[in-house]
Protein backbone atom coordinates (compact mmCIF):
# COMPACT_ATOMS: atom_id res chain seq x y z
CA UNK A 1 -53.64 24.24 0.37
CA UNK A 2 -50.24 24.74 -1.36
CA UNK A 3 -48.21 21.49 -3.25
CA UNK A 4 -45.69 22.15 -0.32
CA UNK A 5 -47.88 21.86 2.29
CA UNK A 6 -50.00 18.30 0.88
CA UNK A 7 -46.56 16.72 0.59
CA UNK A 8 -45.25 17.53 4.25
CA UNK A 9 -49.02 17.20 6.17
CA UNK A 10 -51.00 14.55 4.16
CA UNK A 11 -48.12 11.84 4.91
CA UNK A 12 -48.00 13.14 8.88
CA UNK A 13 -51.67 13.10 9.64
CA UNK A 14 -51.83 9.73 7.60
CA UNK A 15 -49.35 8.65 10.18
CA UNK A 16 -51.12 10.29 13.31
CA UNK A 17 -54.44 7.94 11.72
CA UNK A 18 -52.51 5.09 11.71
CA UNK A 19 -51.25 5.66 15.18
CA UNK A 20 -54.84 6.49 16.72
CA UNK A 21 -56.99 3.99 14.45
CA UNK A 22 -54.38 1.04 14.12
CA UNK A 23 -54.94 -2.26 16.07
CA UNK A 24 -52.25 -4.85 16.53
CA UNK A 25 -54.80 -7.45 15.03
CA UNK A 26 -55.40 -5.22 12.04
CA UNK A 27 -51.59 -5.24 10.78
CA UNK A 28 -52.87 -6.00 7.48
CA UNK A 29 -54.97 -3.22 7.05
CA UNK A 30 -52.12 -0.75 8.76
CA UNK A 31 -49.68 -1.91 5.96
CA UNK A 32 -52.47 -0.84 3.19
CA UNK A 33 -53.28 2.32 4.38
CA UNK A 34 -49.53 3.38 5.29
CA UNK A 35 -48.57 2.41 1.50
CA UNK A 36 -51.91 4.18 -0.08
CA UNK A 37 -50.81 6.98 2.12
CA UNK A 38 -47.03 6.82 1.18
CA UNK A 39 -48.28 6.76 -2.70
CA UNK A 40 -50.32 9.62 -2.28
CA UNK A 41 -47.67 11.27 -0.49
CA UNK A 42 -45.23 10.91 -3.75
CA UNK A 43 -48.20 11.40 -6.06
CA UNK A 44 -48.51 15.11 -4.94
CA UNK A 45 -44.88 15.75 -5.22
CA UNK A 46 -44.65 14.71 -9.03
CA UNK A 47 -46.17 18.26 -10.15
CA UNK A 48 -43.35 19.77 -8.41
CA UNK A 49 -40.76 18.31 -10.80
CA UNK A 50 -42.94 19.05 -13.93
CA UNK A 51 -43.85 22.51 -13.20
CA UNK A 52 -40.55 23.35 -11.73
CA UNK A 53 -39.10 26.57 -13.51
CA UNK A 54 -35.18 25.95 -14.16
CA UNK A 55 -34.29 28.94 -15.43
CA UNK A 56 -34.68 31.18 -11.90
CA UNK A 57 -33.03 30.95 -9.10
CA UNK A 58 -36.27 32.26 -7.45
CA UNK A 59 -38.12 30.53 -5.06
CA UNK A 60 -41.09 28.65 -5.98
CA UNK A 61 -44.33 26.90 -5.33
CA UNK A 62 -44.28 29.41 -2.20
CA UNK A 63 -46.25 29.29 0.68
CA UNK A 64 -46.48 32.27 3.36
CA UNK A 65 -48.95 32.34 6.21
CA UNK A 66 -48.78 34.77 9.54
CA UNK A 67 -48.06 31.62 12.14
CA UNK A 68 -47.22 33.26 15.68
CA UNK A 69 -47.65 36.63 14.35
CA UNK A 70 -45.90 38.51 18.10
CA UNK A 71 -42.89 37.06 16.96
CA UNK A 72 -43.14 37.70 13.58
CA UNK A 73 -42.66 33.76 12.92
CA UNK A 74 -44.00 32.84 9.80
CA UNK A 75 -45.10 29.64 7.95
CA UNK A 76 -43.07 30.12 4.72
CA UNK A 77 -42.71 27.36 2.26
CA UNK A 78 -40.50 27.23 -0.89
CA UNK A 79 -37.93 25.17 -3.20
CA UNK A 80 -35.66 26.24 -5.21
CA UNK A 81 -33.28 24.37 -7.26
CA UNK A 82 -31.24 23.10 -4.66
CA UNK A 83 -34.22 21.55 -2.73
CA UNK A 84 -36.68 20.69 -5.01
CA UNK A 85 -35.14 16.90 -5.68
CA UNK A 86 -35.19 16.39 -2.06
CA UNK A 87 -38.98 16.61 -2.02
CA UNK A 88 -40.08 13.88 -4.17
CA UNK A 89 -36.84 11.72 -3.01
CA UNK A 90 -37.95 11.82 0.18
CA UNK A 91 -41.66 10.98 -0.94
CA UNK A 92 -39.98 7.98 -3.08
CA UNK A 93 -38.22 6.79 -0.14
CA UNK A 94 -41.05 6.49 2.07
CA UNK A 95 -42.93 4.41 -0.53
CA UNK A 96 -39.81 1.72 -0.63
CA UNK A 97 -39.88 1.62 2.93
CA UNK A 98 -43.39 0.92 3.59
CA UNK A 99 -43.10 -2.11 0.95
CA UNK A 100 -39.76 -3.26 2.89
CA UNK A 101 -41.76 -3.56 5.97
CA UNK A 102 -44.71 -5.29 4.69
CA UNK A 103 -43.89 -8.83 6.30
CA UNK A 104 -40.75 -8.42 8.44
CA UNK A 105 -42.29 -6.35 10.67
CA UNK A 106 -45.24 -8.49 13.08
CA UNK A 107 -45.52 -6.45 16.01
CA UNK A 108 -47.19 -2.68 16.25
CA UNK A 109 -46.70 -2.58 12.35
CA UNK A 110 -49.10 0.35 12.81
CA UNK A 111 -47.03 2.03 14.98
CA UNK A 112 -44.16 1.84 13.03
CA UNK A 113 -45.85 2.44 9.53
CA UNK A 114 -47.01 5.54 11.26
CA UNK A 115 -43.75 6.37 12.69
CA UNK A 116 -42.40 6.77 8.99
CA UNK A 117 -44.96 8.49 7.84
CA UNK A 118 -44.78 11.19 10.11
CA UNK A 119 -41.02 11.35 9.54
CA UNK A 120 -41.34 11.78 5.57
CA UNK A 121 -43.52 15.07 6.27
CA UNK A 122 -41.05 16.21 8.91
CA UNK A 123 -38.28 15.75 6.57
CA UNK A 124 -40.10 17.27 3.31
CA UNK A 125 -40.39 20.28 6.02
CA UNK A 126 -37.03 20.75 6.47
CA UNK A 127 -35.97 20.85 2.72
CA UNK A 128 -39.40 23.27 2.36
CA UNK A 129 -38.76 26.19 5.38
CA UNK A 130 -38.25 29.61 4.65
CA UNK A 131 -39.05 30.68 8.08
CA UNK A 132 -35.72 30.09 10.56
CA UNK A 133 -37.62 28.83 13.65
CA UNK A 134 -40.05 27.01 11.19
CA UNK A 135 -37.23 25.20 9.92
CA UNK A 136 -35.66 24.31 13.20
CA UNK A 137 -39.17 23.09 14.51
CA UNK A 138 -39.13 20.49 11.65
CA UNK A 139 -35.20 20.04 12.14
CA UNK A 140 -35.84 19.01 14.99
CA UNK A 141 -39.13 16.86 14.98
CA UNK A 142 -37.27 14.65 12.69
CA UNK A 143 -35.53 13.01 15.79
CA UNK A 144 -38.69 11.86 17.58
CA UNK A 145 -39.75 9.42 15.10
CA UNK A 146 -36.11 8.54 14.11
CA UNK A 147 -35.09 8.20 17.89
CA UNK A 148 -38.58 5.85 18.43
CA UNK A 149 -37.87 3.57 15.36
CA UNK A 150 -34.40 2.82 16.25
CA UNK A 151 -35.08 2.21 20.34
CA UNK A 152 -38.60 0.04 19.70
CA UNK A 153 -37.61 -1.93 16.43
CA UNK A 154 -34.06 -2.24 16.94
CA UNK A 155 -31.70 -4.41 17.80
CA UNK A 156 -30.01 -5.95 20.93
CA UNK A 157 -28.33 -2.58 22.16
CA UNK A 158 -31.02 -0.24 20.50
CA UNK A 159 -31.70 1.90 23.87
CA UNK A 160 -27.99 2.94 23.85
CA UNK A 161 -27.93 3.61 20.13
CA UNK A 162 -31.24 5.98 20.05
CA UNK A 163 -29.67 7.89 23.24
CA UNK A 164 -26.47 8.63 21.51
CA UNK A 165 -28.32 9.45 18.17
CA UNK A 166 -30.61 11.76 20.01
CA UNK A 167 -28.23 13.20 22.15
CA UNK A 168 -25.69 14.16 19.62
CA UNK A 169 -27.79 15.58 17.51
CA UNK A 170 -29.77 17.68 19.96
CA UNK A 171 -26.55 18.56 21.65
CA UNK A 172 -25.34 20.52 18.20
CA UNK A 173 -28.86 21.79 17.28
CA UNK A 174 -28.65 24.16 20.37
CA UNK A 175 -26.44 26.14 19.38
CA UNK A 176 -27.73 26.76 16.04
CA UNK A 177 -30.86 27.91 18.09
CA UNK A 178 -29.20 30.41 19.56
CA UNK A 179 -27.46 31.70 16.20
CA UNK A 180 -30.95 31.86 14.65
CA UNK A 181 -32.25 34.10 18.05
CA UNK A 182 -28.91 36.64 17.44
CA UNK A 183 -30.03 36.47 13.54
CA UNK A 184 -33.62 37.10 14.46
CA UNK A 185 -32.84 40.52 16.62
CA UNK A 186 -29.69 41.81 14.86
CA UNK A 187 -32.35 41.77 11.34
CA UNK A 188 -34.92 43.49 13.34
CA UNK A 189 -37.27 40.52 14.44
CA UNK A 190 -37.42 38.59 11.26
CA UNK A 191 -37.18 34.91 11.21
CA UNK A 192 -37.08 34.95 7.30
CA UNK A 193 -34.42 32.97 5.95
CA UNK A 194 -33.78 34.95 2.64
CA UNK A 195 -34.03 38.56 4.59
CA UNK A 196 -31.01 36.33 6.87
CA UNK A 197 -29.21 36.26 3.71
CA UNK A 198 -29.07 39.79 2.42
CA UNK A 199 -27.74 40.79 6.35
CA UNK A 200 -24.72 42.55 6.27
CA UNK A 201 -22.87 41.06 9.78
CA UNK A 202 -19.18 41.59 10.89
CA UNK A 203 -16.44 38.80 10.86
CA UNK A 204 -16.37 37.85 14.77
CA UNK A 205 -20.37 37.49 14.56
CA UNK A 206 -20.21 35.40 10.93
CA UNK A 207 -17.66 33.14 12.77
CA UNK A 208 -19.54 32.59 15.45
CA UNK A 209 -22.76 31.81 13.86
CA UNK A 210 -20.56 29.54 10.87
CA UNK A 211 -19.74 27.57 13.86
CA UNK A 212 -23.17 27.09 15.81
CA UNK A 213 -24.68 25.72 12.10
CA UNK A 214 -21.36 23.99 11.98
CA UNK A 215 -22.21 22.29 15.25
CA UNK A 216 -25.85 21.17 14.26
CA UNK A 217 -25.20 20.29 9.96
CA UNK A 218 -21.61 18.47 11.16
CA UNK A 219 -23.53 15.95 13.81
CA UNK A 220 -26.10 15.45 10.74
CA UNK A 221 -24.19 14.78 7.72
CA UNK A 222 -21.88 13.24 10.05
CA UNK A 223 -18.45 14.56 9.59
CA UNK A 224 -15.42 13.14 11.40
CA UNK A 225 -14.84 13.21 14.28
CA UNK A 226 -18.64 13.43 15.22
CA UNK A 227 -19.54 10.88 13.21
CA UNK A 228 -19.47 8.35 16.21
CA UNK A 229 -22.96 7.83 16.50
CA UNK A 230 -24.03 6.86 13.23
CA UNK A 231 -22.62 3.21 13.16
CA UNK A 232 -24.28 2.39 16.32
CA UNK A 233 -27.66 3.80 15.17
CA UNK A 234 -27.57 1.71 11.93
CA UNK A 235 -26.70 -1.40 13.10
CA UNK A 236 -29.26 -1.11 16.00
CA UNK A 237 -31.89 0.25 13.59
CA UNK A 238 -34.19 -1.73 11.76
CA UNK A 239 -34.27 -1.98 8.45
CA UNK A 240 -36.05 0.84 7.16
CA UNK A 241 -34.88 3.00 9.69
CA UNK A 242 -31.61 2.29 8.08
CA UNK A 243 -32.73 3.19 4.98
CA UNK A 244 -34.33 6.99 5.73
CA UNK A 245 -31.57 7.48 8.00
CA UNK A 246 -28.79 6.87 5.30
CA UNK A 247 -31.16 8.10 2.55
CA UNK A 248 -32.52 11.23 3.66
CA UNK A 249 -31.68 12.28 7.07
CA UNK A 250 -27.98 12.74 6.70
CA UNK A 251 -28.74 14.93 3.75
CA UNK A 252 -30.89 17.41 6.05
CA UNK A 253 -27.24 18.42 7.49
CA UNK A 254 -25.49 18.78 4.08
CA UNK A 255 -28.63 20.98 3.30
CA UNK A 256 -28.40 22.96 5.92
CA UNK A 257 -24.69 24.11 5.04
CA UNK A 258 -26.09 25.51 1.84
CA UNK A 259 -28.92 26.96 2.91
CA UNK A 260 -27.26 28.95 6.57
CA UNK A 261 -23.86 28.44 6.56
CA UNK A 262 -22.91 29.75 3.23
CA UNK A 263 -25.24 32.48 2.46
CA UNK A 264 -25.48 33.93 5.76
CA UNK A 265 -21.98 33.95 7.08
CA UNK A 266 -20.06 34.09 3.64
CA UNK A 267 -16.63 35.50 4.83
CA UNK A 268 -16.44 32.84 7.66
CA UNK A 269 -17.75 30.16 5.12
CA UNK A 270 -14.39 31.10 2.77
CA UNK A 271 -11.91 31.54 5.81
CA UNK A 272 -12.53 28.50 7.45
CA UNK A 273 -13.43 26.44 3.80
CA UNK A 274 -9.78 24.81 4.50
CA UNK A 275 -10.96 23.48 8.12
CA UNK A 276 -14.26 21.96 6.53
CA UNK A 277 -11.86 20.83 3.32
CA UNK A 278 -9.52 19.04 5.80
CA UNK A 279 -12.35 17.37 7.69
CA UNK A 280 -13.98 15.89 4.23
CA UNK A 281 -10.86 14.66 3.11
CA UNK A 282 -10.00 12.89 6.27
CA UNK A 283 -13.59 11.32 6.75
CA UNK A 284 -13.03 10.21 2.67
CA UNK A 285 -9.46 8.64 3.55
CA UNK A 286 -9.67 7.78 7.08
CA UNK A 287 -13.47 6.78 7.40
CA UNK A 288 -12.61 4.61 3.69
CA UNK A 289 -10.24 2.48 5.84
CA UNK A 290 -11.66 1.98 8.80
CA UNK A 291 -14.61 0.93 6.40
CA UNK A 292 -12.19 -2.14 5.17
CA UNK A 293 -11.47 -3.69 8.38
CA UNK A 294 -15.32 -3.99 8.96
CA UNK A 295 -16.95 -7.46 10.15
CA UNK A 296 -20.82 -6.58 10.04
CA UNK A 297 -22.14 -5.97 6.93
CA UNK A 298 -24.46 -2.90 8.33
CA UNK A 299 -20.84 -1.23 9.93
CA UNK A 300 -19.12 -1.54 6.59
CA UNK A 301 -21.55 0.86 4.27
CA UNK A 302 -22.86 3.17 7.73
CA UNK A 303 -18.83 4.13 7.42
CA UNK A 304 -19.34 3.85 4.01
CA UNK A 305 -21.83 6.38 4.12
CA UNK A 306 -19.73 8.70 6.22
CA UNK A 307 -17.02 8.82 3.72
CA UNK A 308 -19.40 9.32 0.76
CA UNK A 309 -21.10 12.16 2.48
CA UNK A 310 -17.37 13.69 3.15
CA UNK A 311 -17.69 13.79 -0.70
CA UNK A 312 -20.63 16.26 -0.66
CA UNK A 313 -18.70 18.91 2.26
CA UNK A 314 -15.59 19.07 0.04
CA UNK A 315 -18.16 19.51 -2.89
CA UNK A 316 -19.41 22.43 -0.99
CA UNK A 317 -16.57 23.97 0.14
CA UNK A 318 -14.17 24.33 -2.70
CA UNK A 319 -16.43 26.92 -4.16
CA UNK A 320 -17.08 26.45 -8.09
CA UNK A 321 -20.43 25.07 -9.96
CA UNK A 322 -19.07 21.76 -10.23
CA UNK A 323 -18.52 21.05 -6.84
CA UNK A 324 -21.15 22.27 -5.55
CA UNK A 325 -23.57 20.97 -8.08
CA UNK A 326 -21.78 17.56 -7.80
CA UNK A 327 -22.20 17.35 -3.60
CA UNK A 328 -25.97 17.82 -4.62
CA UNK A 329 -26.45 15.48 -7.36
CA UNK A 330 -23.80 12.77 -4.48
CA UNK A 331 -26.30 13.55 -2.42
CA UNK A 332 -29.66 12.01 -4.35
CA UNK A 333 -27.81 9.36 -6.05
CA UNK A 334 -26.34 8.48 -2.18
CA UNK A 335 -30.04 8.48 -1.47
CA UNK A 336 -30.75 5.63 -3.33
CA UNK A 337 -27.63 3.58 -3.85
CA UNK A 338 -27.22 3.58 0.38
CA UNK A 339 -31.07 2.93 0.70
CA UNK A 340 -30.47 -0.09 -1.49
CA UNK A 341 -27.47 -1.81 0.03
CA UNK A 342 -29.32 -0.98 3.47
CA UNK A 343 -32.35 -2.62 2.00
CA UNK A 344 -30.33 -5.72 0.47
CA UNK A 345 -28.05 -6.80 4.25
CA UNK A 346 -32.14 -6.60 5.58
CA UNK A 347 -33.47 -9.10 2.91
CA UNK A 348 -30.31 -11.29 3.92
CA UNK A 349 -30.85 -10.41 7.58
CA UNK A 350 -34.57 -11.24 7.39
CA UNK A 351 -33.59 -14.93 6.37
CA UNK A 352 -30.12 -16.21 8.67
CA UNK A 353 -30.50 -13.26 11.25
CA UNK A 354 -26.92 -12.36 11.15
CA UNK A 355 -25.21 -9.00 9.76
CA UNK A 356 -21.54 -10.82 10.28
CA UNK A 357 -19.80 -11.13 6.64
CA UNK A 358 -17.96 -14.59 8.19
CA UNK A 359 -21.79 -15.85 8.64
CA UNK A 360 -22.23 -15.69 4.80
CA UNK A 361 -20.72 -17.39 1.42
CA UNK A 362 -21.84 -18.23 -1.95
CA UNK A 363 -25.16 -16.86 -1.55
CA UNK A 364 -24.87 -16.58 -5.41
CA UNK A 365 -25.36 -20.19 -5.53
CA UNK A 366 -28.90 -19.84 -3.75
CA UNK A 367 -30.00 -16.34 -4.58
CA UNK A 368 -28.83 -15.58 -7.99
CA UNK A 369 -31.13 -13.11 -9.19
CA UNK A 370 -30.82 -11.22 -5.53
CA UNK A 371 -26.85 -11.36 -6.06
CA UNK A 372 -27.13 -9.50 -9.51
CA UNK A 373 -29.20 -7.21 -7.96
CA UNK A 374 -26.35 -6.65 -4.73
CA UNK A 375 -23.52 -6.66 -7.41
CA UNK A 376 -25.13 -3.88 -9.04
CA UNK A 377 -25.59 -1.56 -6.12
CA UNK A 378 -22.21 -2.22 -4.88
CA UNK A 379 -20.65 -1.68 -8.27
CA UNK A 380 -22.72 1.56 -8.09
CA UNK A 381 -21.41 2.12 -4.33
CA UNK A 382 -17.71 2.06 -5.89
CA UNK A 383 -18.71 4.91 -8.38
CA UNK A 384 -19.10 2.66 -11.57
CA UNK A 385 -19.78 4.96 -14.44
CA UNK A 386 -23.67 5.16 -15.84
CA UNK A 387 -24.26 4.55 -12.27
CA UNK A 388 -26.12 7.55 -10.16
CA UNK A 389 -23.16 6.99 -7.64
CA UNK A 390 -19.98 8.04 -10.55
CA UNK A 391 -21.98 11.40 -11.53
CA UNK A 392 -21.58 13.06 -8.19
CA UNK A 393 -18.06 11.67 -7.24
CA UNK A 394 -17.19 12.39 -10.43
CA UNK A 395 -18.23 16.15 -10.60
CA UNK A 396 -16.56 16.65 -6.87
CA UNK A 397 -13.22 15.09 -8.41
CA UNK A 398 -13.10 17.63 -10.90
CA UNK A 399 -14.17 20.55 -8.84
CA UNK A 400 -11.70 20.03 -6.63
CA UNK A 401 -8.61 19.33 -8.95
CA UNK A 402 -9.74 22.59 -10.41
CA UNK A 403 -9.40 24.23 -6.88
CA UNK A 404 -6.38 22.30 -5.95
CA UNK A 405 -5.14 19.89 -7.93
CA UNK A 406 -3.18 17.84 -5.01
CA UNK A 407 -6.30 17.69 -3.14
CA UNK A 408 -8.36 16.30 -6.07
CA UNK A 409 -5.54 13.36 -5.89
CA UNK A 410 -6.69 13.00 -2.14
CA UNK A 411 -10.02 13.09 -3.06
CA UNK A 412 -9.95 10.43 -5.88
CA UNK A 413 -8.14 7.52 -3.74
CA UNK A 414 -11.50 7.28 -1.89
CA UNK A 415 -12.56 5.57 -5.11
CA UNK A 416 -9.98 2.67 -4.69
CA UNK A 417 -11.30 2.46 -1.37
CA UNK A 418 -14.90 2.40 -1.50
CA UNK A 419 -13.95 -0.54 -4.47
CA UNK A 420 -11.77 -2.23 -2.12
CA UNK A 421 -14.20 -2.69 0.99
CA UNK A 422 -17.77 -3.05 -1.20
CA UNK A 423 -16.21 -5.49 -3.62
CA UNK A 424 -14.22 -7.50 -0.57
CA UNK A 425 -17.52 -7.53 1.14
CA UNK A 426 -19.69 -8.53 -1.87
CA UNK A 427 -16.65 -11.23 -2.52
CA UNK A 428 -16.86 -13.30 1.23
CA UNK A 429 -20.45 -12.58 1.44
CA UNK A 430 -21.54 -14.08 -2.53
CA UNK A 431 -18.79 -15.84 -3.97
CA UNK A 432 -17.42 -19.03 -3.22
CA UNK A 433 -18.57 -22.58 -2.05
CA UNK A 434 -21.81 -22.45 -0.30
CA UNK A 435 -20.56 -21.48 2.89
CA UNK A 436 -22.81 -23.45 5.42
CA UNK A 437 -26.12 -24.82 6.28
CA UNK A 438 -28.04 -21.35 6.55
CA UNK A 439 -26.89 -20.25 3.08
CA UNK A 440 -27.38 -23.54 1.61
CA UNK A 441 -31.45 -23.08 2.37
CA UNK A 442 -31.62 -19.61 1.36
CA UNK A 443 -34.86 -18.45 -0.79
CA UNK A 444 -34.07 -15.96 -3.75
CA UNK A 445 -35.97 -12.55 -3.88
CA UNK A 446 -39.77 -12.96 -3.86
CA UNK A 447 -42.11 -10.50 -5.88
CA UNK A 448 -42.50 -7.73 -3.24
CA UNK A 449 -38.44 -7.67 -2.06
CA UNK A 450 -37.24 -7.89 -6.52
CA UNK A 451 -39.74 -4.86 -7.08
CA UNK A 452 -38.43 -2.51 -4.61
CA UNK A 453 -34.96 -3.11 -5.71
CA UNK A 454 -35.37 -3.30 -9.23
CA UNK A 455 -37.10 0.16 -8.84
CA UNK A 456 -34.25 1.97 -6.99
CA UNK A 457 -31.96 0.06 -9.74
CA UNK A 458 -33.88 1.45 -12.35
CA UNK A 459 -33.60 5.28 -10.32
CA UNK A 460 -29.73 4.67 -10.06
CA UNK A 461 -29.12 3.54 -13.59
CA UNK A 462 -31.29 6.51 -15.02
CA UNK A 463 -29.35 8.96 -12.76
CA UNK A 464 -25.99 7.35 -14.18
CA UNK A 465 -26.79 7.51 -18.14
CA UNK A 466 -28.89 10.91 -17.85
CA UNK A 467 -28.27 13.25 -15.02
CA UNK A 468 -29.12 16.05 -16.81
CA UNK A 469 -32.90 16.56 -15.43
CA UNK A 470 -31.04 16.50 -11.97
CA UNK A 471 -28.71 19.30 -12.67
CA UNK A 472 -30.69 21.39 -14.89
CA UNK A 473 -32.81 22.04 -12.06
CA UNK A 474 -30.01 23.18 -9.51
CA UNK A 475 -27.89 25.14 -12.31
CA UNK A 476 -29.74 28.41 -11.77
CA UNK A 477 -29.79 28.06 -8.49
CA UNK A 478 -26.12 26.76 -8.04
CA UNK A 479 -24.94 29.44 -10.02
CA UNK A 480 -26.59 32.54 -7.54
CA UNK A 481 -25.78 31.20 -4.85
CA UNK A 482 -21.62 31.21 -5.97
CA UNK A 483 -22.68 34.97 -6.86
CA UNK A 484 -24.19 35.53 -3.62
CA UNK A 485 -21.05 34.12 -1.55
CA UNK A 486 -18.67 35.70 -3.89
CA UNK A 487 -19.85 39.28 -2.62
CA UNK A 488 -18.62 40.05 1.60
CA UNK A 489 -20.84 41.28 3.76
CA UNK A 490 -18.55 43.04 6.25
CA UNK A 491 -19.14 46.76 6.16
């Protein structure tokens, strides 16, 4: 059995074994085995980054099996520089979210241990398929588990939010089912992604299939306007369901742009660029402001989110190494520093039960060593330099004043508005008087809640100060893939 295939199946049958050998009197034992599972799980991905080749643009660590061989469907594994990181990320993740669970969820931990579990292989599965229909199997597995999480261990109005989150997303993934069945018969009955990209294919058809993976990556990244959903599912998830959902399952759609949208449709990708361009900028802007008026702590960084991930489009779209390396590297870095601030309104959530900034006020007084922690991830959140979250910004900013430079001036205001809302919400919720009773008997960070957030500190300061193990590995890669686009494939 391949790397690739451990790190997507030994974390999903770990998960089925939870679900058929957990008992609710047994939670302890559910919590061990779902984080000896979730270590194992990132354990296996490790040799991935050190035997990872960064000079080829090749795919490796390859995996290709006959799977339902009248169809010519294969099981066809593979990472190449642009979705290696996402592996062990995703692994990583899983590990912080097990530990975030370990006494805030009492009832069916099992259950949802094993929900999470099953969801980190999906997800690894999506980053790993070479195989069309593969890939759109694990595409869209990932919502079971995601829409379970969110409508068992939510909150009040949880039902509603896992409809709309399941719903949306299935809604787009259609049609990107039916682009991958025109793909499939116009190459002559192969599901293979990388045959998909050599396809010659005339404009009407590359429009058309731009905008069915437009339809299914859009709803997942979210951009505006169908971003809609994602507030509701955040503040109705629970904690950790927060965290993959911000971490890792928004990136599946920004991944997906890179790996169909661009390569297979090229033309359409670079006419239409300007539409995708426009939509970034106004989910930066827009989605930035809407982010300041915010009440609930949980609202303020899911919108934050959105208008971080309109970072990574524009990245995309504007064509040149920088950009696109710089969406990529926004995209790991947003992996953590959203994961954390998700994980920090839960450890304040877990003690006054209230996500309303007006509920809060000089927690700094009670929790100082969990409000250094918070003003680092929100200074990070803002795009403080030597922080993971300025690298990617950063390299997007300079891509696209190099493309345009009026639209780079768009692009950098979002920075004076992610400081605004973070560092007015970190202001009402820390500073200040004690604000009441709640506050005024708060607990600072115990062992288990400082070592999960001193770890993703630790991952966000290292990406700041040394990104250069995160873009070595996507240069090659980066690089033929601007070749590839650069070349039409209307004949």
């Amino acid at each position: 059995m391949g790397l690739l295939s451990l790190a997507i199946w030994l974390p999903v049958v770990s998960g089925v074994l939870l679900l058929m050998l957990g008992r609710e009197h047994q939670a302890n034992a559910a919590r061990w085995m779902a984080l000896l599972a979730a270590i194992a799980g990132l354990a296996v991905t490790l040799p991935l980054i050190s035997g990872f080749d960064n000079g080829t643009a090749a795919m490796q660590f390859s995996e290709n099996l006959p799977w339902i061989e009248r169809f010519n469907i294969h099981y066809h594994l593979g990472v190449d520089g642009i979705s290696m990181w996402f592996v062990p990320l995703t692994a990583f993740i899983t590990v912080i979210v097990v530990v975030a669970a370990w006494e805030v969820i009492t009832e069916r931990a099992h259950q949802y241990l094993g929900a999470f579990l099953i969801l980190s292989g999906l997800m690894i599965g999506v980053f790993c398929a070479l195989d069309g229909m593969l890939f759109y199997v694990f595409f869209e597995a990932t919502l079971i588990p995601m829409y379970i999480i969110i409508g068992v261990w939510g909150g009040p109005r949880r039902v509603y939010a896992a409809f709309k989150f399941f719903l949306y997303t299935l809604a787009g993934s259609l049609l990107m089912l039916i682009a991958l069945l025109y793909l499939y018969t116009k190459s002559g009955g192969s599901f293979d992604i990388l045959t998909w990209h050599k396809l010659p294919l005339a404009m009407d058809a590359q429009t058309l299939l731009f905008f069915a993976f437009f339809a299914a990556f859009s709803v997942k990244v979210p951009m505006w306007p169908v971003h809609t959903w994602l507030p509701d599912a955040h503040v109705e998830a629970p904690t950790g369901g927060s965290v993959v959902l911000a971490a890792i399952m928004l990136k599946l759609g920004a991944y997906g742009f890179l790996r169909f949208s661009m390569p297979i449709a090229p033309d359409a990708a670079h006419h239409w660029s300007w539409f995708i361009i426009a939509l970034s900028l106004i989910a930066v802007v827009y989605i930035g402001l809407v982010a300041l008026v915010q009440t609930d702590m949980k609202k303020l960084v899911a919108y934050s989110s959105i208008a971080h991930m309109g970072f990574v489009t524009l990245g995309f779209f504007i064509y040149n190494e920088l950009g696109i390396s710089g969406g990529i590297v926004q995209m790991i870095s947003h992996g953590f520093v959203s994961g954390a601030m998700f994980l920090c309104i839960g450890v304040l959530y877990d003690r006054v039960h209230s996500r309303e900034i007006a509920d809060y006020g000089g927690v700094v007084n009670t929790m100082p060593k969990f409000a250094a922690l918070a003003l680092f991830f929100a200074m990070a959140n803002c795009g403080l330099p030597a922080t993971g979250g300025f690298v990617g910004e950063w390299m997007v900013i300079l891509g696209t004043v190099k493309f345009d430079f009026w639209l780079g001036a768009i692009a950098a205001t979002a920075l004076v508005f992610g400081a605004a809302y973070t560092l007015w919400m970190y202001k009402r919720v820390y500073f200040g008087a004690i604000g009441n009773d709640h506050v005024r008997e708060l607990k600072d960070v115990n062992a288990r809640e400082f070592s999960m957030l001193a770890v993703l500190a630790a991952a966000t300061l290292f990406m700041g100060v040394y990104p250069k193990p995160f873009t070595d590995v996507m240069h090659a890669s980066v690089t033929e893939l601007l070749k590839h686009v650069a070349v039409s494939k209307i004949h």
